[in-house]
Protein backbone atom coordinates (compact mmCIF):
# COMPACT_ATOMS: atom_id res chain seq x y z
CA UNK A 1 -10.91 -151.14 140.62
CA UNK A 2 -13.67 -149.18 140.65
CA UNK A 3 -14.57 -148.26 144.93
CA UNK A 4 -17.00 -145.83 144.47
CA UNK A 5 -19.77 -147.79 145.70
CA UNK A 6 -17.74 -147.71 149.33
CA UNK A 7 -17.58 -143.97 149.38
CA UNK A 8 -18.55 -142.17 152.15
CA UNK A 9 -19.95 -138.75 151.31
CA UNK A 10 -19.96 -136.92 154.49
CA UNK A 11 -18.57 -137.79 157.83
CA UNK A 12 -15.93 -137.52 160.56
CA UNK A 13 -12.37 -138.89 160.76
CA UNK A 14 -10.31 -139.28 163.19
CA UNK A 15 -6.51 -140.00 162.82
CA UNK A 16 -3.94 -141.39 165.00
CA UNK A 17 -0.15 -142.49 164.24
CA UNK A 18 0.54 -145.92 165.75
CA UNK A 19 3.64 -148.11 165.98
CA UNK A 20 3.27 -151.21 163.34
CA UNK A 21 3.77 -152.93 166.21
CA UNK A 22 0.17 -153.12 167.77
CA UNK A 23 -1.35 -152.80 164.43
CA UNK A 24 -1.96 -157.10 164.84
CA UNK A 25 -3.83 -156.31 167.58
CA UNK A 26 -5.95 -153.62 166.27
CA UNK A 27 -6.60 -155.69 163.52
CA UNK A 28 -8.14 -158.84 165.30
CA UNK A 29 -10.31 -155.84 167.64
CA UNK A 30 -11.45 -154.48 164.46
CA UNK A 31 -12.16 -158.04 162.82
CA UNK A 32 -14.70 -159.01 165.35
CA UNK A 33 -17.35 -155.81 164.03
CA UNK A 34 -15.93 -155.51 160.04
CA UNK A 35 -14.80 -157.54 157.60
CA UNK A 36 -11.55 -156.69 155.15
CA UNK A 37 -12.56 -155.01 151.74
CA UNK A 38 -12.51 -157.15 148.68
CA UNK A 39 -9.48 -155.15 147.51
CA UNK A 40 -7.29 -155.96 150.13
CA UNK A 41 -8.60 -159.78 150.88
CA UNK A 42 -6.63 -161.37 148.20
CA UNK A 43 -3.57 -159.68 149.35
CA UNK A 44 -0.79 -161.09 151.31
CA UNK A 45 -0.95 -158.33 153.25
CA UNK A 46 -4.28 -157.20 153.13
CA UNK A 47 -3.49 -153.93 151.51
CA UNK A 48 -3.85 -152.72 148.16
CA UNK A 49 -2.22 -149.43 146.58
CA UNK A 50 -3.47 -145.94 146.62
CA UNK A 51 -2.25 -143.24 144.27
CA UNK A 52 -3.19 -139.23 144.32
CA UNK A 53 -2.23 -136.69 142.31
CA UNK A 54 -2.57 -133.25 144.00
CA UNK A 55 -3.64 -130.07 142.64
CA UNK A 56 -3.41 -126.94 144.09
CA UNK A 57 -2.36 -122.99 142.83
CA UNK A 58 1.13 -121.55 142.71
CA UNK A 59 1.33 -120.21 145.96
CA UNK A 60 0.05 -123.71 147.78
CA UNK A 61 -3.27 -122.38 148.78
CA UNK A 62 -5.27 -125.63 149.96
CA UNK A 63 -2.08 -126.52 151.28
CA UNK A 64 -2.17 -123.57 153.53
CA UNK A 65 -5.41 -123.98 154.20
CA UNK A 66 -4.18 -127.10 155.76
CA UNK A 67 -1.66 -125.72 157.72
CA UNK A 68 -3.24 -123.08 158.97
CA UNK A 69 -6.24 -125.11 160.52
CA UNK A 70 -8.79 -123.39 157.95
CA UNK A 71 -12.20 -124.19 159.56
CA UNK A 72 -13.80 -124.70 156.68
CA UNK A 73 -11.22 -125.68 153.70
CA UNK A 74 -10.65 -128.02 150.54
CA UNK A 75 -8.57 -129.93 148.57
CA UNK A 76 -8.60 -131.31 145.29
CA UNK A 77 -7.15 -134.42 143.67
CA UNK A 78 -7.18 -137.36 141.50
CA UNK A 79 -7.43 -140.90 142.84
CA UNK A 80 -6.53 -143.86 141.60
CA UNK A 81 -5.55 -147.58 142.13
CA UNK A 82 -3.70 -148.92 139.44
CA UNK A 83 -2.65 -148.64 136.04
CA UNK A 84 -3.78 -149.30 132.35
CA UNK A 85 -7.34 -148.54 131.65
CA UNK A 86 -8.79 -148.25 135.10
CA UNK A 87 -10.46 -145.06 136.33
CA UNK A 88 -9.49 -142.01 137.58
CA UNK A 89 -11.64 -140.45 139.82
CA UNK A 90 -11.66 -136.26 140.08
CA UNK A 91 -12.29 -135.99 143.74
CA UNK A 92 -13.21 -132.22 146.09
CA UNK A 93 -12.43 -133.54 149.75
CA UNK A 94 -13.78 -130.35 152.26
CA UNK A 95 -13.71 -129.87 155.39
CA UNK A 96 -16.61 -128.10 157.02
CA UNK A 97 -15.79 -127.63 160.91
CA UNK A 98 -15.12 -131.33 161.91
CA UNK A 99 -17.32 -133.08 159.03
CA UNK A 100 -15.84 -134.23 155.85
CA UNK A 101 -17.54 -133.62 152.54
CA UNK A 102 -16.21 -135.62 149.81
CA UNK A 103 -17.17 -136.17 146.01
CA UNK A 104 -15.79 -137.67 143.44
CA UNK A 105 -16.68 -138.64 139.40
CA UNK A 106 -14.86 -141.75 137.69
CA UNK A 107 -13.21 -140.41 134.46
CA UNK A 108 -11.50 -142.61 131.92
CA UNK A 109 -7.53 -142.10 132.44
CA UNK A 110 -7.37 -140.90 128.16
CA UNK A 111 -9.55 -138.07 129.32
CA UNK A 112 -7.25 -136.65 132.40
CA UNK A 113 -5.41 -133.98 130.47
CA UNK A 114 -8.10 -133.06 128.67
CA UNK A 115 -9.98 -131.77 131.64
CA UNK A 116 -7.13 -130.60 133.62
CA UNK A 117 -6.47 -128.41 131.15
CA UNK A 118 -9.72 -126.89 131.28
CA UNK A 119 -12.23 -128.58 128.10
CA UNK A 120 -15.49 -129.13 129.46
CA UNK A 121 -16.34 -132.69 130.19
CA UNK A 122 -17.87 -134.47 127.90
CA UNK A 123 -20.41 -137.81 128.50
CA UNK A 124 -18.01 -140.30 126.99
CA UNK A 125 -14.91 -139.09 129.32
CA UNK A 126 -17.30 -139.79 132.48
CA UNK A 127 -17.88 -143.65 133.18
CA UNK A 128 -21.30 -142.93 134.61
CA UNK A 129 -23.93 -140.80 133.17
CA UNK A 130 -25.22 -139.82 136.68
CA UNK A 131 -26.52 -136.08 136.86
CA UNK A 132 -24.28 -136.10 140.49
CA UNK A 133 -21.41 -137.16 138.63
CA UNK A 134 -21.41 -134.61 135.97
CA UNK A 135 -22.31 -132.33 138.80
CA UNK A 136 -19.26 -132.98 141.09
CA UNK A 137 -17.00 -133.05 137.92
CA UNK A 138 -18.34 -129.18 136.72
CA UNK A 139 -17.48 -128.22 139.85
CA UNK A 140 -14.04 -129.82 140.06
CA UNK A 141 -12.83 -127.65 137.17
CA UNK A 142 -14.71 -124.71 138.13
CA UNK A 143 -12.62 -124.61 141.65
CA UNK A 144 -9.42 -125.71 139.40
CA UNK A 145 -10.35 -122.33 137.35
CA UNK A 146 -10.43 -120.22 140.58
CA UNK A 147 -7.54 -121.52 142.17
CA UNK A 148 -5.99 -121.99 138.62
CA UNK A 149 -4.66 -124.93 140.27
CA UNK A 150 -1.95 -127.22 138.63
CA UNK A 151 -0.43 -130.44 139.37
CA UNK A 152 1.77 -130.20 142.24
CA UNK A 153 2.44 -133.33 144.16
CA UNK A 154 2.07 -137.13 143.55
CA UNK A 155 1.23 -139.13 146.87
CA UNK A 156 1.04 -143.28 147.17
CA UNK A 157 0.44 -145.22 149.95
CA UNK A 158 -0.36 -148.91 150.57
CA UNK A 159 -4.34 -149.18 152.36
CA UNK A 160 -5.66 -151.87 154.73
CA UNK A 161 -9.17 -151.11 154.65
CA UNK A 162 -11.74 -152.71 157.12
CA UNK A 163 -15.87 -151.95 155.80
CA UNK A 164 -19.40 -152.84 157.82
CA UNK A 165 -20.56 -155.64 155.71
CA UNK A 166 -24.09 -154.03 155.97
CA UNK A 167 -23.43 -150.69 154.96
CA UNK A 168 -20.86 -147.63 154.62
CA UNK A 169 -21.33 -145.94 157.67
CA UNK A 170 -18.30 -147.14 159.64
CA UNK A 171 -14.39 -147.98 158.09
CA UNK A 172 -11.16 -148.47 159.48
CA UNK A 173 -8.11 -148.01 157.29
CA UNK A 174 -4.28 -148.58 158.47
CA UNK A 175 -1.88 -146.34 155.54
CA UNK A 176 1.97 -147.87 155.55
CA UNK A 177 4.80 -146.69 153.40
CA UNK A 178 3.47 -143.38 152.57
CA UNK A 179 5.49 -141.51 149.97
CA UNK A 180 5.29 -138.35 148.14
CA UNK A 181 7.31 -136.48 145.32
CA UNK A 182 6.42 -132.63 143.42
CA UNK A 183 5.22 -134.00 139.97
CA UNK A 184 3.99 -131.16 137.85
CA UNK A 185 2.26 -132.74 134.70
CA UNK A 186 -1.42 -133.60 134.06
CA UNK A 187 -1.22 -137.09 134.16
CA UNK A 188 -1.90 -140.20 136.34
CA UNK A 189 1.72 -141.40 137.19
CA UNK A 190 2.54 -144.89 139.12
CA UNK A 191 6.35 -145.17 139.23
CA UNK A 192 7.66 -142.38 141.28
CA UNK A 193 11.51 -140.76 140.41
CA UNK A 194 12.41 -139.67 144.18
CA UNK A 195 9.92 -140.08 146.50
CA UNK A 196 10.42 -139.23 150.59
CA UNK A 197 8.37 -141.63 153.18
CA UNK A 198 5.93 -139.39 154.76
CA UNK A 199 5.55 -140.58 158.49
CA UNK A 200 8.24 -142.84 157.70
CA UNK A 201 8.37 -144.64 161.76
CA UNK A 202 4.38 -144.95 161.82
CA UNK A 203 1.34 -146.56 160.47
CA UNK A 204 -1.71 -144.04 159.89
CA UNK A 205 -4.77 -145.49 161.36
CA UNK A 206 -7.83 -143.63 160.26
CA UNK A 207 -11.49 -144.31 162.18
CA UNK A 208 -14.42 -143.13 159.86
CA UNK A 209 -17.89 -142.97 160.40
CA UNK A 210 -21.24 -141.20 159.07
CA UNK A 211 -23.31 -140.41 162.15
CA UNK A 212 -22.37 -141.28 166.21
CA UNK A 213 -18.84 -142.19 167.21
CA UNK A 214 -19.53 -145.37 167.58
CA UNK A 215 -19.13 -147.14 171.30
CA UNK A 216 -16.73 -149.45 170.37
CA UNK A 217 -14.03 -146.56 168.22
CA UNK A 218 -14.44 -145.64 172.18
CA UNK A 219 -13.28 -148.83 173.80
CA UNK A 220 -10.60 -149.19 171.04
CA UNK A 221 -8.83 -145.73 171.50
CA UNK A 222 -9.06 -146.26 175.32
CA UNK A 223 -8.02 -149.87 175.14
CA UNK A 224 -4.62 -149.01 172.84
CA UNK A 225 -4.29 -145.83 174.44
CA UNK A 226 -4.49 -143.99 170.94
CA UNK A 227 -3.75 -139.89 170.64
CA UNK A 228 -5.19 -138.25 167.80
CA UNK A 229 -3.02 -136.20 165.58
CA UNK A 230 -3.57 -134.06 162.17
CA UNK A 231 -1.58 -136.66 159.49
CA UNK A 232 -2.61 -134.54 156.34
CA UNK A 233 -0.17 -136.70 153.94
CA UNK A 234 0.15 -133.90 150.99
CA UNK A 235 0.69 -130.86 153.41
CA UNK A 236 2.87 -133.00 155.24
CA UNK A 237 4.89 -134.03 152.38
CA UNK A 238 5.04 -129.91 151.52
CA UNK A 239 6.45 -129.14 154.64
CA UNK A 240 9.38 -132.05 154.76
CA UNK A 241 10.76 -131.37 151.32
CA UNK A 242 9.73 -127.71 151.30
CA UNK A 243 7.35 -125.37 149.91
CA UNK A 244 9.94 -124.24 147.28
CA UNK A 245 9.92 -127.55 145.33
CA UNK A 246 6.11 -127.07 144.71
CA UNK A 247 6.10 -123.56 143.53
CA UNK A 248 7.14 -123.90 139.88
CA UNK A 249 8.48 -127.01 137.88
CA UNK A 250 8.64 -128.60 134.55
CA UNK A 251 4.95 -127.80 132.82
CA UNK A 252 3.43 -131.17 131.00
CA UNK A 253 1.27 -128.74 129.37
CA UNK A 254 1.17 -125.23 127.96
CA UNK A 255 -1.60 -124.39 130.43
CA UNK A 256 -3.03 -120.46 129.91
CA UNK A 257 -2.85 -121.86 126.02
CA UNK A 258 -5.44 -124.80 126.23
CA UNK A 259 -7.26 -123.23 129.18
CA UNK A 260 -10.37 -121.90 127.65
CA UNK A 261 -11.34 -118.92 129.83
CA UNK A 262 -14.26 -118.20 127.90
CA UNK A 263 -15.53 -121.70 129.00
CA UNK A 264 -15.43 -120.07 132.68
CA UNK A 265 -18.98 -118.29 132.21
CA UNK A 266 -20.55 -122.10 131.80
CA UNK A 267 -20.12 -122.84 135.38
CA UNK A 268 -21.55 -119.68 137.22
C-alpha cells in the first residue's frame, strides 16, 4: 500500500468528535461530492488500518509542543499500513499557524533501524530516487539528531477515507477504534501488547483541504451541527496513560553507540 500519490503537502484540517451514530449520514452527504479511496472500497467497512510509530526526545518535547498550543510546532513519525514488505514512510507533520506542512519518504521496512539509529540514508533504503524524497528523509534524521528523539509511542487506528476523484485538494476521513501503547524500539510493530482506546465513545472526523474551505464543509458542519475540537491522537494518548510511561523504557537499540555524531556535520 503505497498512498503517497494522495498526499496532501500543505493545508488545513479541521477536526471534530462525532457520535458513530450520524456517521451514516455524513457518509451519504459526503458521497454525493467524493468517492471512497481504493483502500477502503474493498472493505466491509470501508476502512483500512493505519499504524504510527512516534518519535519524540526524553522529556516529550513535540508532545508538549502539542499541548501547549505551539503556534508553529512538529512532529515526527513513521507510517505505515500493513505488514511484510510494504513501506514505511518517515514522515515531519508541522504546523505553521493553522496550515499543515507535511512530508514524507517511502523507506523499505529492512532499512528502519538503520536510519533511526542515525546511518545516513542510502539510495537502495529509499523506494524512490526523487531529489524531494532524499530531501525530506535528510531532514527527518537531522530533526531526530536535535531532538535526539527515540521511539516513544505506537498509535493504530482504522481510516475511512473519502478523496476528490479529480484531484487531492479536498478529503474526508472518519478514525474509529483508536489505540495507543509506549513502545520504545526502532521498529515497525503491528500487534500491540496493551493498548488504551484513545477517544474510546467517538469517531474522529477530519475535513482537509488545500486552498478555500470549501462551501459545502460549510453546509455540512452547520447541517450536523459539528464543534471542532483539538483530537491530537499521540498527545492524547500521553496524557491518558501518563507522561511517566514515555520517559524511559526498554531500549531496542544501544542508541549513543550506533548514533554517528560525526555524521551530524552532513546535514548543516
Amino acid at each position: 500500500m503505497s498512498q503517497d500519490h494522495r498526499l496532501q503537502a500543505q493545508r488545513f484540517e479541521l477536526k471534530y468528535l462525532i457520535d458513530e451514530a450520524i456517521t451514516p449520514g455524513i457518509r451519504d452527504f459526503v458521497n454525493s461530492y467524493l468517492e471512497l479511496d481504493e483502500y477502503g472500497a474493498g472493505s466491509s467497512n470501508f476502512s483500512y488500518p493505519v499504524h504510527s510509530l512516534y518519535l519524540d526526545s526524553d522529556d516529550l518535547e513535540t508532545h508538549q509542543a502539542s499541548i501547549n498550543g505551539t503556534k508553529n510546532r512538529f512532529k515526527l513519525r513513521l507510517r505505515y499500513y500493513d505488514a511484510g514488505e510494504s513501506p514505511v514512510f518517515f514522515e515531519i507533520k508541522a504546523r505553521v499557524d493553522d496550515c499543515i506542512l507535511k512530508q514524507r519518504c517511502g523507506v523499505r521496512r529492512e532499512a528502519v533501524p538503520l536510519l533511526l539509529a542515525g546511518q545516513l540514508p542510502e539510495p537502495d533504503h529509499l523506494l524512490s530516487r526523487e531529489t524531494r524524497h532524499l530531501g525530506t528523509l535528510q531532514r527527518f534524521c537531522l530533526l531526530l539528531h536535535q531532538l535526539n528523539a527515540r521511539p516513544k509511542a505506537h498509535n493504530n487506528y482504522l481510516r475511512e477515507a473519502w478523496v476528490s476523484p479529480h484531484d487531492n485538494s479536498v478529503r474526508v476521513t472518519f478514525d474509529r477504534q483508536i489505540r495507543i501503547e509506549p513502545f520504545f524500539r526502532a521498529e515497525a510493530p503491528i500487534a500491540m501488547a496493551d493498548p488504551i482506546r484513545v477517544f474510546p465513545d467517538v469517531t474522529v472526523l477530519e475535513l482537509k483541504f488545500t486552498n478555500r474551505f470549501p462551501n459545502w464543509f460549510e453546509q455540512l458542519v452547520r447541517f450536523f451541527n459539528l464543534m471542532r475540537f483539538s483530537s491530537a491522537k499521540y498527545s492524547e494518548g500521553v496524557v491518558l496513560l501518563g507522561e511517566h510511561r514515555f520517559h524511559d523504557g526498554e531500549r531496542g537499540l544501544d542508541w549513543e553507540g550506533l548514533r554517528p555524531k560525526a555524521d551530524l556535520a552532513l546535514y548543516g
